[in-house]
Protein backbone atom coordinates (compact mmCIF):
# COMPACT_ATOMS: atom_id res chain seq x y z
CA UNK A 1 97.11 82.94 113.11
CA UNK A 2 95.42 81.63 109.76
CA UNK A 3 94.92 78.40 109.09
CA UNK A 4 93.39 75.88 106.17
CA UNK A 5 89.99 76.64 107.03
CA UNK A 6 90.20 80.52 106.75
CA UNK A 7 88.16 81.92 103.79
CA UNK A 8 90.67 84.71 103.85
CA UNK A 9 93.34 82.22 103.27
CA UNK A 10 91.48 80.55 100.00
CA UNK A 11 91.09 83.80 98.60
CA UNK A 12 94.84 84.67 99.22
CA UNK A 13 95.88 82.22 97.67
CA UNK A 14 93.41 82.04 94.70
CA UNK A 15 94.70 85.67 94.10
CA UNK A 16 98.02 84.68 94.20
CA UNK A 17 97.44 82.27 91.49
CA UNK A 18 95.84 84.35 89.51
CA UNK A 19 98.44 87.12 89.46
CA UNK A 20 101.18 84.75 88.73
CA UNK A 21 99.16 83.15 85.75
CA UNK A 22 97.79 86.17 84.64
CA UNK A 23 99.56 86.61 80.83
CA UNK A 24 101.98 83.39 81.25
CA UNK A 25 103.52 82.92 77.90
CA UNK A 26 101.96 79.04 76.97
CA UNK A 27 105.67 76.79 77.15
CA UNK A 28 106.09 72.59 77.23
CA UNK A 29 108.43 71.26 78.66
CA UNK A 30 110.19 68.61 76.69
CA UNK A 31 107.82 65.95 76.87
CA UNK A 32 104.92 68.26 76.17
CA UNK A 33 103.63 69.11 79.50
CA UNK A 34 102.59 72.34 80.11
CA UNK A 35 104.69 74.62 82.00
CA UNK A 36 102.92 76.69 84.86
CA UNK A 37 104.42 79.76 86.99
CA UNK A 38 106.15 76.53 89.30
CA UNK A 39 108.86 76.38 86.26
CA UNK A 40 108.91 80.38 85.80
CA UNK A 41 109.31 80.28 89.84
CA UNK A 42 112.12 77.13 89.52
CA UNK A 43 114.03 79.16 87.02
CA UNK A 44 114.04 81.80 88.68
CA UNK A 45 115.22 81.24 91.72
CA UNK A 46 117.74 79.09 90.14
CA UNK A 47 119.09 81.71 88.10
CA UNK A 48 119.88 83.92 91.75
CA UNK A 49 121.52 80.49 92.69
CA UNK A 50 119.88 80.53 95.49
CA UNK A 51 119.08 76.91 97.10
CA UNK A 52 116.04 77.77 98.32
CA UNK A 53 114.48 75.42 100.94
CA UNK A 54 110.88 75.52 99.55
CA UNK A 55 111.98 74.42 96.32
CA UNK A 56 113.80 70.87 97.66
CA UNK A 57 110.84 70.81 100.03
CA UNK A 58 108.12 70.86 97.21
CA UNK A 59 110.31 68.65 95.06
CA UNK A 60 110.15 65.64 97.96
CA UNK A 61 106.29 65.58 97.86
CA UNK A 62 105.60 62.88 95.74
CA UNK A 63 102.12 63.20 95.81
CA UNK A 64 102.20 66.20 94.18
CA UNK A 65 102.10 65.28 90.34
CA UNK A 66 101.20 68.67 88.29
CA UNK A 67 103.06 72.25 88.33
CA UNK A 68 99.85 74.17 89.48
CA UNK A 69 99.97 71.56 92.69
CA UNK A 70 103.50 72.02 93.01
CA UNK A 71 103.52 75.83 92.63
CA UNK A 72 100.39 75.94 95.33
CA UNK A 73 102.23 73.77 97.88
CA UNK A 74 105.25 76.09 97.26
CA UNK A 75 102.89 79.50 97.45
CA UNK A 76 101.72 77.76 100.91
CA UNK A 77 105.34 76.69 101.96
CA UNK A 78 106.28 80.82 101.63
CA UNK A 79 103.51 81.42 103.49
CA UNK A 80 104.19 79.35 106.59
CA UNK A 81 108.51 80.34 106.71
CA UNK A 82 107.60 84.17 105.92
CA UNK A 83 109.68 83.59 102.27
CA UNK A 84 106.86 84.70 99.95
CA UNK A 85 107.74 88.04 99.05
CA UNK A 86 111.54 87.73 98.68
CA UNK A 87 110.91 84.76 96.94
CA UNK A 88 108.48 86.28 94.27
CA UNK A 89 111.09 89.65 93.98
CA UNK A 90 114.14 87.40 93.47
CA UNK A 91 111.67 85.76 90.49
CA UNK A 92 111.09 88.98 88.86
CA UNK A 93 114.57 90.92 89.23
CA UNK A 94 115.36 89.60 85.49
CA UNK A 95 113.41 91.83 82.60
CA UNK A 96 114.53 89.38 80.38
CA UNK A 97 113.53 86.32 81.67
CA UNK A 98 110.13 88.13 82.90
CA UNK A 99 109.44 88.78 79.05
CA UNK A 100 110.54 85.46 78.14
CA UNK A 101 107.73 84.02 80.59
CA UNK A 102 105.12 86.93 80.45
CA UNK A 103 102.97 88.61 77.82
CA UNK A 104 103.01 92.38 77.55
CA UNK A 105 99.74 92.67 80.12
CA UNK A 106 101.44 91.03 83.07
CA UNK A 107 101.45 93.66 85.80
CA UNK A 108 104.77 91.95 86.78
CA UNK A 109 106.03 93.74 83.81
CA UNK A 110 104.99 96.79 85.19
CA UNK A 111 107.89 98.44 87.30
CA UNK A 112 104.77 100.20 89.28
CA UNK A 113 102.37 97.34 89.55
CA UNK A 114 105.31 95.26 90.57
CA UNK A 115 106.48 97.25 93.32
CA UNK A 116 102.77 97.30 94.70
CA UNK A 117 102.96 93.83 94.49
CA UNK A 118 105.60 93.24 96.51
CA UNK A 119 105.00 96.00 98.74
CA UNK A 120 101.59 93.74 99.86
CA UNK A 121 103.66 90.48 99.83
CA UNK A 122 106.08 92.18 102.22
CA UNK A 123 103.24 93.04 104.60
CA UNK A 124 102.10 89.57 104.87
CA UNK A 125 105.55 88.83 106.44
CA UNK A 126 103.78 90.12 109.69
CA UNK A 127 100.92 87.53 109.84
CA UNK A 128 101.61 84.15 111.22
CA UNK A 129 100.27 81.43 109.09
CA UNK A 130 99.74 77.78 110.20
CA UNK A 131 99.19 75.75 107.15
CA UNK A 132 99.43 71.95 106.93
CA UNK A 133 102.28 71.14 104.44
């Protein structure tokens, strides 16, 4: 299994990041504060009206204070329960909202870069990650 102190794990992860910032469209929220891919992620799986367990779960950490914490806990929450890649596809299924979050270079925009995405978030469902929470 992977756990916290696997390289392979911080790299993961810093990848992840990267993809799903990569091109964000800069938005505040109404009080000013930056929105980060944890409120593209929120609406998203919102809009499927999904309740989605990560979501409530990430919501009840109050020592998490910023989106980018938030959105890592929830990247790492995905991980653990096997959710990431279904998660991330039910995200992206609206063009609309993708273009209202995204800036043309986004390869999440990309119907082929998307797919190969997902296609390599789908084969992490077979590695067993133990992550603290």
């Amino acid at each position: 299994p992977v756990t916290d102190g696997s390289r392979e794990l911080h790299s993961l992860c810093a990848q992840l990041e990267f993809l799903l910032q990569f091109d964000l469209k800069e938005k505040r929220s109404f009080f000013g504060q930056r929105k980060d891919y944890w409120d593209f992620l929120c609406q998203g799986l919102a809009r499927c009206r999904q309740e989605h367990k990560g979501i409530h779960f990430v919501i009840s950490l109050d020592k998490l204070k910023t989106p980018v914490g938030r959105g890592r806990a929830f990247l790492r929450y995905c991980l653990v329960h096997r959710q990431l890649a279904e998660s991330l596809q039910l995200c992206l299924l609206d063009p609309e909202s993708l273009c209202e979050w995204y800036y043309a270079r986004s390869p999440f925009l990309s119907p082929k870069r998307r797919a190969e995405i997902l296609g390599s978030l789908y084969e992490l469902d077979c590695v067993t990650f133990h992550l603290a929470l």
